[in-house]
PDB file of N, CA and C in Angstrom:
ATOM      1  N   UNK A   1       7.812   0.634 -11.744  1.00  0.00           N
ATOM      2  CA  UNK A   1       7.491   1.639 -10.771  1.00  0.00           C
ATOM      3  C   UNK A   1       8.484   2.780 -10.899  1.00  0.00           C
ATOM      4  N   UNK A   2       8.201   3.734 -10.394  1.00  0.00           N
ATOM      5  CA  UNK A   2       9.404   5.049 -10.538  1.00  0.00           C
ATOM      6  C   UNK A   2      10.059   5.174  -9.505  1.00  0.00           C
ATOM      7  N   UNK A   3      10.410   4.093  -8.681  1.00  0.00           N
ATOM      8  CA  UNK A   3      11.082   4.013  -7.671  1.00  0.00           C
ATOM      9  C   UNK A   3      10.838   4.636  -6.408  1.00  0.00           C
ATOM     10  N   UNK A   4       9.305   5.309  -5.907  1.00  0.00           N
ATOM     11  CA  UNK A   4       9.029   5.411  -4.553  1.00  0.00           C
ATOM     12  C   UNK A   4       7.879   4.168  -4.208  1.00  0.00           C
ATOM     13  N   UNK A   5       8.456   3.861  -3.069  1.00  0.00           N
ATOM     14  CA  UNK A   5       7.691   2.642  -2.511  1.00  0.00           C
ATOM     15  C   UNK A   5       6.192   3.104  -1.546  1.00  0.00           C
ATOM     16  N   UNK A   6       5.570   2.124  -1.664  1.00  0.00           N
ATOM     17  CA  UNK A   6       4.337   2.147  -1.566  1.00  0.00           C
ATOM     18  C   UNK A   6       4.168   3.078  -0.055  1.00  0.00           C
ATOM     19  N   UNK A   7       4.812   2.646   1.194  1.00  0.00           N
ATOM     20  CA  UNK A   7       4.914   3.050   2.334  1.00  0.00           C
ATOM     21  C   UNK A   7       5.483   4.271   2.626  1.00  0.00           C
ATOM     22  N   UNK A   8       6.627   4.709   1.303  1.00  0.00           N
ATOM     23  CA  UNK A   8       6.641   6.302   2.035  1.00  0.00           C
ATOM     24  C   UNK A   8       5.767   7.228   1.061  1.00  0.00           C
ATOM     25  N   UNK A   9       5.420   6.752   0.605  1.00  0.00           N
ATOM     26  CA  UNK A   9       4.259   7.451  -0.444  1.00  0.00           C
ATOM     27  C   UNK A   9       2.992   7.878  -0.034  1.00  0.00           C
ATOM     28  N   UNK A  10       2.439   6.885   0.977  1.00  0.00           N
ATOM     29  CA  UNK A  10       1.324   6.535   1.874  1.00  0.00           C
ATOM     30  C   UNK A  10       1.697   7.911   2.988  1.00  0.00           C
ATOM     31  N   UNK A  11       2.774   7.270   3.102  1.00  0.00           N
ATOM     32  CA  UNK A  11       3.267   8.359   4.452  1.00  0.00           C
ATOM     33  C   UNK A  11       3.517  10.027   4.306  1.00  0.00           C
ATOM     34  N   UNK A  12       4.001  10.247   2.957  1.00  0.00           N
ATOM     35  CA  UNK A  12       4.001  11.622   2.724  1.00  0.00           C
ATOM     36  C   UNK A  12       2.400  11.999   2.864  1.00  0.00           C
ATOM     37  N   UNK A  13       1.885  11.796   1.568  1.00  0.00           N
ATOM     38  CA  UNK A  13       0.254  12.215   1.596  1.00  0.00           C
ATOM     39  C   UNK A  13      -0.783  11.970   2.727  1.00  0.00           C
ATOM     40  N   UNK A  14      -0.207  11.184   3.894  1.00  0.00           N
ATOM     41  CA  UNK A  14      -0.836  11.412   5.122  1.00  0.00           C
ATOM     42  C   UNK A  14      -0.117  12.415   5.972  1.00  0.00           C
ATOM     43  N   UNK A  15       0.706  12.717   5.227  1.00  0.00           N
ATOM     44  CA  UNK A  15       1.668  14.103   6.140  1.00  0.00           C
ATOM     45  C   UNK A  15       1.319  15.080   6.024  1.00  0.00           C
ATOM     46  N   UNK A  16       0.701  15.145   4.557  1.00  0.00           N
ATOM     47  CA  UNK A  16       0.858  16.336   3.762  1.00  0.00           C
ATOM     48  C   UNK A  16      -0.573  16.506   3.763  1.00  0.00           C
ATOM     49  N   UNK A  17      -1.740  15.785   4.516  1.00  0.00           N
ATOM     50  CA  UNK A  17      -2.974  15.824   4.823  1.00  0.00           C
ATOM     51  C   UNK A  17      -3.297  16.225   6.121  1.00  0.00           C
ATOM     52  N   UNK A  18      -2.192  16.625   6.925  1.00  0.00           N
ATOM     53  CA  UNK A  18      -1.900  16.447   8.540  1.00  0.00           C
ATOM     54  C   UNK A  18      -2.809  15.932   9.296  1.00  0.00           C
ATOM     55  N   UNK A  19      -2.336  14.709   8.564  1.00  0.00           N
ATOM     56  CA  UNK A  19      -3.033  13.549   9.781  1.00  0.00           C
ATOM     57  C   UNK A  19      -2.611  12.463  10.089  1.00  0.00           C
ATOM     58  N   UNK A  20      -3.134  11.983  11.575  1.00  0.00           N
ATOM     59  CA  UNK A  20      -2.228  10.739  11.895  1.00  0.00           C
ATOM     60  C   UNK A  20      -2.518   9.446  11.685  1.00  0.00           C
ATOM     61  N   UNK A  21      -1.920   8.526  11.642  1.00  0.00           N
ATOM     62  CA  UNK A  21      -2.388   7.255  11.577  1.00  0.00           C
ATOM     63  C   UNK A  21      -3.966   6.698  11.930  1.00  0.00           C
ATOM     64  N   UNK A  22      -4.076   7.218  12.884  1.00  0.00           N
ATOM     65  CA  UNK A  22      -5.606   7.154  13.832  1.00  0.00           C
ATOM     66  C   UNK A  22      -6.559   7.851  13.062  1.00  0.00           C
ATOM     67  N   UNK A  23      -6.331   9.034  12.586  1.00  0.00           N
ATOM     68  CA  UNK A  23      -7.170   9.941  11.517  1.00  0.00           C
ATOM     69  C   UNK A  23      -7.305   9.483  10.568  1.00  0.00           C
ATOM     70  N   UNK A  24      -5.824   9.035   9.494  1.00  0.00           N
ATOM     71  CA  UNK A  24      -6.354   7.973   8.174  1.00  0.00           C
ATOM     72  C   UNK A  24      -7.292   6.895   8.689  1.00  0.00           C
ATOM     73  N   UNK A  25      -6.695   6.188   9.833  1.00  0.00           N
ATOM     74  CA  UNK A  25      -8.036   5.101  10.075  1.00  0.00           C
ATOM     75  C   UNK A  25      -9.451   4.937   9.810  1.00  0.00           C
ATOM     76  N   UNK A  26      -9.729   6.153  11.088  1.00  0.00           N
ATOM     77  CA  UNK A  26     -11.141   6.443  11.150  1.00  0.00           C
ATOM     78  C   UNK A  26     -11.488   7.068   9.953  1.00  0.00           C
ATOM     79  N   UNK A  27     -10.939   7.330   8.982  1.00  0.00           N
ATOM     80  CA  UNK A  27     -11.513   7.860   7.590  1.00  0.00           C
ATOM     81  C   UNK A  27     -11.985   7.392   6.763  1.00  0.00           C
ATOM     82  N   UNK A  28     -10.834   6.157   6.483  1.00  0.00           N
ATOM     83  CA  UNK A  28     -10.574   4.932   5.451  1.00  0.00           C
ATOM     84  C   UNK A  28     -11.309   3.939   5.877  1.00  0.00           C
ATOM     85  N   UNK A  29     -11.366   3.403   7.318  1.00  0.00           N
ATOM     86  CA  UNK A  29     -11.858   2.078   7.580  1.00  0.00           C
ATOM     87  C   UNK A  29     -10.805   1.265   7.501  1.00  0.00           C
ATOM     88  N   UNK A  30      -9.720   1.029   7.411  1.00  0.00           N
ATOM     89  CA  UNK A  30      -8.676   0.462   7.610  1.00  0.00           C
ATOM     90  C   UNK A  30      -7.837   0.289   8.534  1.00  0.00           C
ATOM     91  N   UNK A  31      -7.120  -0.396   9.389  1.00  0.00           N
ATOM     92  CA  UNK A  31      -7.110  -0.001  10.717  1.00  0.00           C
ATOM     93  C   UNK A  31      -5.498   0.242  11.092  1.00  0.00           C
ATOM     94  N   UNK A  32      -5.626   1.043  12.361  1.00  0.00           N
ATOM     95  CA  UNK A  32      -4.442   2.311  12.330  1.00  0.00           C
ATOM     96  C   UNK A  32      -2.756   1.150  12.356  1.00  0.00           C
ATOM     97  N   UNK A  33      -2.855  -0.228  12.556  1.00  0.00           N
ATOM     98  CA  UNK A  33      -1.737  -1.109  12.681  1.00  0.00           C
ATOM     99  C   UNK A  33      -1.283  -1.219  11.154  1.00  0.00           C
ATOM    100  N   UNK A  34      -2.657  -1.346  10.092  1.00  0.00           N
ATOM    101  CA  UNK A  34      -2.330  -1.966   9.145  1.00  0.00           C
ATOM    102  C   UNK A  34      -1.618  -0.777   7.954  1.00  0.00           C
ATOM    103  N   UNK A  35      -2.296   0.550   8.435  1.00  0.00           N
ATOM    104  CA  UNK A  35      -1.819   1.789   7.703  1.00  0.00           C
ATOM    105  C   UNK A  35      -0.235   1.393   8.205  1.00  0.00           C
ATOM    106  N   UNK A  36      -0.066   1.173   9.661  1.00  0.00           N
ATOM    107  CA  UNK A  36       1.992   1.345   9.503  1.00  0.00           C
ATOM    108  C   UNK A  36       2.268   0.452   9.166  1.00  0.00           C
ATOM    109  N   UNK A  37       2.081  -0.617   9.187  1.00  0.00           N
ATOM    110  CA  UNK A  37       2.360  -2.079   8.384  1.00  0.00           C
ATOM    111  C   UNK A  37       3.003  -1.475   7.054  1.00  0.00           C
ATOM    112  N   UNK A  38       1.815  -0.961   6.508  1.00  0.00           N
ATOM    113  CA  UNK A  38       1.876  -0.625   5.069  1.00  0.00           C
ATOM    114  C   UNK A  38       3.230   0.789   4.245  1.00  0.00           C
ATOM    115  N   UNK A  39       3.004   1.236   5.761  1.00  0.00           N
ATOM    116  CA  UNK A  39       4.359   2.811   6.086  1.00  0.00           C
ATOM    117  C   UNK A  39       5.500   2.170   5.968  1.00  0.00           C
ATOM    118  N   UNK A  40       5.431   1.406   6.820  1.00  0.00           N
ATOM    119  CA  UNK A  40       6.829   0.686   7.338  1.00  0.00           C
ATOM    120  C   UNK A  40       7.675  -0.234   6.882  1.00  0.00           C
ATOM    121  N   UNK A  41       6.268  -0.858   5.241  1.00  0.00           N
ATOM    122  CA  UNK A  41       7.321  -1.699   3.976  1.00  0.00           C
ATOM    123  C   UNK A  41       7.034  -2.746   4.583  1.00  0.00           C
ATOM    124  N   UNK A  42       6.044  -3.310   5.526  1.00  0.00           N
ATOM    125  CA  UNK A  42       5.800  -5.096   6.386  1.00  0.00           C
ATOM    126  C   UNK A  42       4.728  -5.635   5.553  1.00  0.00           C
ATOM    127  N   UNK A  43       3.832  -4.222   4.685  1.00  0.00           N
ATOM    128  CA  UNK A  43       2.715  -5.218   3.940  1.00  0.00           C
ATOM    129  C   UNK A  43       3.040  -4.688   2.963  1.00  0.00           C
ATOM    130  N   UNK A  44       3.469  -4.924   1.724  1.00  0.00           N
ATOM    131  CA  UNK A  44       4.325  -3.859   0.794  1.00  0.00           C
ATOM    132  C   UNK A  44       3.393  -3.864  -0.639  1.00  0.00           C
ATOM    133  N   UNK A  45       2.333  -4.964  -0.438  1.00  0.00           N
ATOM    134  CA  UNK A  45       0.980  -5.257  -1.526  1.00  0.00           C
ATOM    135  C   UNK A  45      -0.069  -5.212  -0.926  1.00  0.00           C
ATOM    136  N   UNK A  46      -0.647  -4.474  -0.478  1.00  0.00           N
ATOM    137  CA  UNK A  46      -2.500  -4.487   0.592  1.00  0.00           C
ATOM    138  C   UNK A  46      -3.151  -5.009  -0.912  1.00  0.00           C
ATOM    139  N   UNK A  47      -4.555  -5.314  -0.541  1.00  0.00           N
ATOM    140  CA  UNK A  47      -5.670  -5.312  -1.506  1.00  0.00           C
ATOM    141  C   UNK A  47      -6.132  -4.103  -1.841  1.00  0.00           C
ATOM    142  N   UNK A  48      -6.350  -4.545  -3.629  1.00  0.00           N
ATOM    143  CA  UNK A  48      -6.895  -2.768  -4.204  1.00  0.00           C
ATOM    144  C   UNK A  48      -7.628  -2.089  -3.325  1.00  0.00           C
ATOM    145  N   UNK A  49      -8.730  -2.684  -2.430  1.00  0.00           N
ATOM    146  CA  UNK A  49     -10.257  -1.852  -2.327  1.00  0.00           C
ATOM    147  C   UNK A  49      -9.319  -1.365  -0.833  1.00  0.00           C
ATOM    148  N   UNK A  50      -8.310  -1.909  -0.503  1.00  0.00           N
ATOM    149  CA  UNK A  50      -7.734  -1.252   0.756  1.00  0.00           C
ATOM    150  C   UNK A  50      -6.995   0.044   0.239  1.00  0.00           C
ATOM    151  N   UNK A  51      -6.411  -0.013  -1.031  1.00  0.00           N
ATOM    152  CA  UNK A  51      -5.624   1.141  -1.082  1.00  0.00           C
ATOM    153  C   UNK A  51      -6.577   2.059  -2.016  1.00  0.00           C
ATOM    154  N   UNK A  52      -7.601   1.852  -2.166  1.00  0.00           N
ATOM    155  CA  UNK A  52      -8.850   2.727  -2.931  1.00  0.00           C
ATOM    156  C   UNK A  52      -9.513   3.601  -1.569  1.00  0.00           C
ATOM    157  N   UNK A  53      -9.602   2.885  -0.399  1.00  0.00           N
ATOM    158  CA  UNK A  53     -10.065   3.435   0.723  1.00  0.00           C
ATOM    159  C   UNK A  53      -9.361   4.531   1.122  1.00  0.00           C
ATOM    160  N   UNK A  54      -7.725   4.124   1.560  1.00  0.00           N
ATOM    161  CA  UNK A  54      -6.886   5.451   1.858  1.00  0.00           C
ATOM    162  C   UNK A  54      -6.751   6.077   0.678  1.00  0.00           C
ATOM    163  N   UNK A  55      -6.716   5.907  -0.507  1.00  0.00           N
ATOM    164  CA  UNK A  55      -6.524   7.033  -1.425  1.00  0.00           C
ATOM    165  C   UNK A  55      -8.150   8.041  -1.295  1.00  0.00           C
ATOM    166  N   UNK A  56      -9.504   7.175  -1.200  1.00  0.00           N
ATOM    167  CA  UNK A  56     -10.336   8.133  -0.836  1.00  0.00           C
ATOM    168  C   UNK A  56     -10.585   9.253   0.500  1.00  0.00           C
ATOM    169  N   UNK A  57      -9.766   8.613   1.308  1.00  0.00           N
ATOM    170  CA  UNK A  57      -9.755   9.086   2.372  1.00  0.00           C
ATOM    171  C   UNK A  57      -8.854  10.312   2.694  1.00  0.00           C
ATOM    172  N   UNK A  58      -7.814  10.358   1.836  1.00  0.00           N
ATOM    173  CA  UNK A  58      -7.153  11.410   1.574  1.00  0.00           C
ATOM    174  C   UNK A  58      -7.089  12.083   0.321  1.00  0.00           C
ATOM    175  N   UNK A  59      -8.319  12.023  -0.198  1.00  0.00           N
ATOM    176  CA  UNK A  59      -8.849  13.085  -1.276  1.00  0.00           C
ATOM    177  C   UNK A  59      -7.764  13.178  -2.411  1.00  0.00           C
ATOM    178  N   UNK A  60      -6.910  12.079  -3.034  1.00  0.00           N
ATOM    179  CA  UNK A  60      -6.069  12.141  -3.417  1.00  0.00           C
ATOM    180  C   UNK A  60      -6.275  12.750  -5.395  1.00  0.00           C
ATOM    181  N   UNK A  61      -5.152  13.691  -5.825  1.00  0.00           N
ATOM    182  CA  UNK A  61      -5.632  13.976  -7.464  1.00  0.00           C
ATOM    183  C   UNK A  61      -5.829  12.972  -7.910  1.00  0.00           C
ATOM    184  N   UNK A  62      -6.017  12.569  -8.858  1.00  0.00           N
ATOM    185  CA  UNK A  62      -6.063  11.243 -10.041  1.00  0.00           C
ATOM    186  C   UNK A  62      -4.746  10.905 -10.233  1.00  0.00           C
ATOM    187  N   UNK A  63      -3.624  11.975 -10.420  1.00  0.00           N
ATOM    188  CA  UNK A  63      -2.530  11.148 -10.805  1.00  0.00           C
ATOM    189  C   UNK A  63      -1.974  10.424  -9.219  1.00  0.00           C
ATOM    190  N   UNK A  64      -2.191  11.041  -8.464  1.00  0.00           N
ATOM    191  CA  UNK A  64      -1.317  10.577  -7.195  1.00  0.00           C
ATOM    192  C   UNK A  64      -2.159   9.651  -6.935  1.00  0.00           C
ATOM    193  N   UNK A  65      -3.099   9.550  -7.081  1.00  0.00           N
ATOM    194  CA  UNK A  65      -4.187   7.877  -6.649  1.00  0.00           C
ATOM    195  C   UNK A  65      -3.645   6.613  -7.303  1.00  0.00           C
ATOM    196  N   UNK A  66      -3.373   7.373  -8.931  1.00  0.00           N
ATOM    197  CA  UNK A  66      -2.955   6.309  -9.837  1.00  0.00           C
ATOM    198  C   UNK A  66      -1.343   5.564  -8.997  1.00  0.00           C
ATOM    199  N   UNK A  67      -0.470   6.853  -9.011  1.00  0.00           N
ATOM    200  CA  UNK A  67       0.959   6.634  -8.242  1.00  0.00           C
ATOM    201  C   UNK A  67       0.568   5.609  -6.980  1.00  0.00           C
ATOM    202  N   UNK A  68      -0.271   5.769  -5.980  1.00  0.00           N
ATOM    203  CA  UNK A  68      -0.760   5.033  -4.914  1.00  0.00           C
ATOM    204  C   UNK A  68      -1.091   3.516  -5.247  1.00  0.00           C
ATOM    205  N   UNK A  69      -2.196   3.601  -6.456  1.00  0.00           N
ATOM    206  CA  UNK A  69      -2.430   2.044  -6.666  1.00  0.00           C
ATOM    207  C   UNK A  69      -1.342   1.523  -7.544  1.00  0.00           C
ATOM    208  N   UNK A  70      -0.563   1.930  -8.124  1.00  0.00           N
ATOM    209  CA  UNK A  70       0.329   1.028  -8.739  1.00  0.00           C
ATOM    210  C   UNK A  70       1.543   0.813  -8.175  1.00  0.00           C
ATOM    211  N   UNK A  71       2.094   1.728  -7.142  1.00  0.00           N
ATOM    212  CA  UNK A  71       3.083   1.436  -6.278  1.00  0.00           C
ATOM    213  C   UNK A  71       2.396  -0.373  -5.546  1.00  0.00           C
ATOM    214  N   UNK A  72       1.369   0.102  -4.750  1.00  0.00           N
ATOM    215  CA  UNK A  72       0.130  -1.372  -4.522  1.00  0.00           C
ATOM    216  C   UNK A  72       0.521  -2.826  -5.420  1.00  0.00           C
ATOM    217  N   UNK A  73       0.337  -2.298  -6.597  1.00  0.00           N
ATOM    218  CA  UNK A  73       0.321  -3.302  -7.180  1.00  0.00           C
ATOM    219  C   UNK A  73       1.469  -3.520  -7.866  1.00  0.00           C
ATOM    220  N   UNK A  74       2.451  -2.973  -7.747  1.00  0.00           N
ATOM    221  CA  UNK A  74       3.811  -3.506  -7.847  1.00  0.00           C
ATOM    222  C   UNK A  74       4.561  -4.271  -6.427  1.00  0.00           C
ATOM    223  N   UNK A  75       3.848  -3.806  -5.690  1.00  0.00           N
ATOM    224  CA  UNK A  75       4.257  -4.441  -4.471  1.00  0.00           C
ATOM    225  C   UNK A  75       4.075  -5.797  -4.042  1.00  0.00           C
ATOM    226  N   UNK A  76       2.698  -6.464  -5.252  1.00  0.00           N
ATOM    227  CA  UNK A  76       2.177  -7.537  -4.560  1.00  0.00           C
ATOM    228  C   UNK A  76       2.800  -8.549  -6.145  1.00  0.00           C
ATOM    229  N   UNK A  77       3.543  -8.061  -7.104  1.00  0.00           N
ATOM    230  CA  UNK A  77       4.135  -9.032  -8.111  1.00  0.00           C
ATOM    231  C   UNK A  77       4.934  -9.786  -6.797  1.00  0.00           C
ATOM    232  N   UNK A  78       4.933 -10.955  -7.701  1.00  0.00           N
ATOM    233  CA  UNK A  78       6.022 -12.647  -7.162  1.00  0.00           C
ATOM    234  C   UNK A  78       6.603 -12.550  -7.976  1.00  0.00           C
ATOM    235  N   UNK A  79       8.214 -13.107  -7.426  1.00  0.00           N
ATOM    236  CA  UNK A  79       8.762 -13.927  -8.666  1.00  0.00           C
ATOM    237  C   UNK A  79       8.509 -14.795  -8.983  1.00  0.00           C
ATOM    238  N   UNK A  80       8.372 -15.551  -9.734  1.00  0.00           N
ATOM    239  CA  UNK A  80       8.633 -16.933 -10.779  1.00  0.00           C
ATOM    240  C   UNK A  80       8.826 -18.046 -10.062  1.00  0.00           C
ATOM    241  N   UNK A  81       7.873 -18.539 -10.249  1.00  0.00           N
ATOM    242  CA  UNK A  81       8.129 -20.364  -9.107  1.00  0.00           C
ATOM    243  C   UNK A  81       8.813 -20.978 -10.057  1.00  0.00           C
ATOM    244  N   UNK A  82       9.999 -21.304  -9.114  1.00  0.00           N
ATOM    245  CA  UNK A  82      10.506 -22.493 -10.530  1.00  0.00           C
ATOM    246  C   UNK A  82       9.874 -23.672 -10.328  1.00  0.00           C
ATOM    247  N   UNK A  83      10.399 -24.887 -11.180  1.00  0.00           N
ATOM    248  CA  UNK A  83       9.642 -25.829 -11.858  1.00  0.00           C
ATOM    249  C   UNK A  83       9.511 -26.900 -10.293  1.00  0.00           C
ATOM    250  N   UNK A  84       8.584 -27.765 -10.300  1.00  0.00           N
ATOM    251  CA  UNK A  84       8.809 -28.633  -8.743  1.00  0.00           C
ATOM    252  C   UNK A  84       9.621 -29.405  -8.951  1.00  0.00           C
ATOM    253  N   UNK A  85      10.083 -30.055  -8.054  1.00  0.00           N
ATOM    254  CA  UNK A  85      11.321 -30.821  -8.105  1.00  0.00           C
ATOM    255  C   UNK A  85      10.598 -32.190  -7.211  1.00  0.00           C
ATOM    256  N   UNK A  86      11.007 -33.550  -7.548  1.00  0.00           N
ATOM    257  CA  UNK A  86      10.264 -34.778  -7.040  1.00  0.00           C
ATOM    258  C   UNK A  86      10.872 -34.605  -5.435  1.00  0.00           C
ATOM    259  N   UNK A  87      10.126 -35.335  -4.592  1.00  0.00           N
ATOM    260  CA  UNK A  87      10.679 -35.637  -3.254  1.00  0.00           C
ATOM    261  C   UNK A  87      11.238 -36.923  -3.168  1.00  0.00           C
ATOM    262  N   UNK A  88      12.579 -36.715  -2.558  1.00  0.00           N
ATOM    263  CA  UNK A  88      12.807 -38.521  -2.522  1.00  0.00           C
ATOM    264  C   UNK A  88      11.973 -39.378  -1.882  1.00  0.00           C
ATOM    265  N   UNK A  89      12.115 -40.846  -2.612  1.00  0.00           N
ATOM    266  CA  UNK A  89      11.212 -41.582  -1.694  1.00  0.00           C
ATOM    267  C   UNK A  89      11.550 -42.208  -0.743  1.00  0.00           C
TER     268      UNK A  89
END
């Protein structure tokens, strides 16, 4: 990633769309808790077709859509399960 996170990214281009949480809502179909969830770094991986919605909803260029879904989907990598370990008996 290039080091801006998914939530203030979200948050500029709804700034810079002047509109509020309630406005991305009713646009996107997504609902106005889960947009700050998503602002605020609490859901830091939504599902694609969620962040395809607010990127349609704020008319976003191609590159900044792209910036939008892959911030998304850097957000929702795991680390590495390590190996299981037995339970005592």
């Amino acid at each position: 990633m290039d080091g801006t996170d998914l939530g203030a990214l979200l948050r500029r281009h709804r700034q810079e769309a002047d509109l509020t949480l309630e406005d991305l809502a009713g646009a996107s179909g997504v609902s106005d808790r889960g947009i700050g969830d998503i602002e605020r770094g609490v859901s830091r991986g939504p599902q694609h077709r969620t962040v395809v919605a607010l990127a349609d909803a704020l008319a976003l260029a191609d590159v900044d859509r792209e910036r939008l879904l892959r911030a998304a989907r850097d957000g929702r990598r795991r680390a590495p399960v390590g190996e299981p370990h037995a339970l005592p008996l």
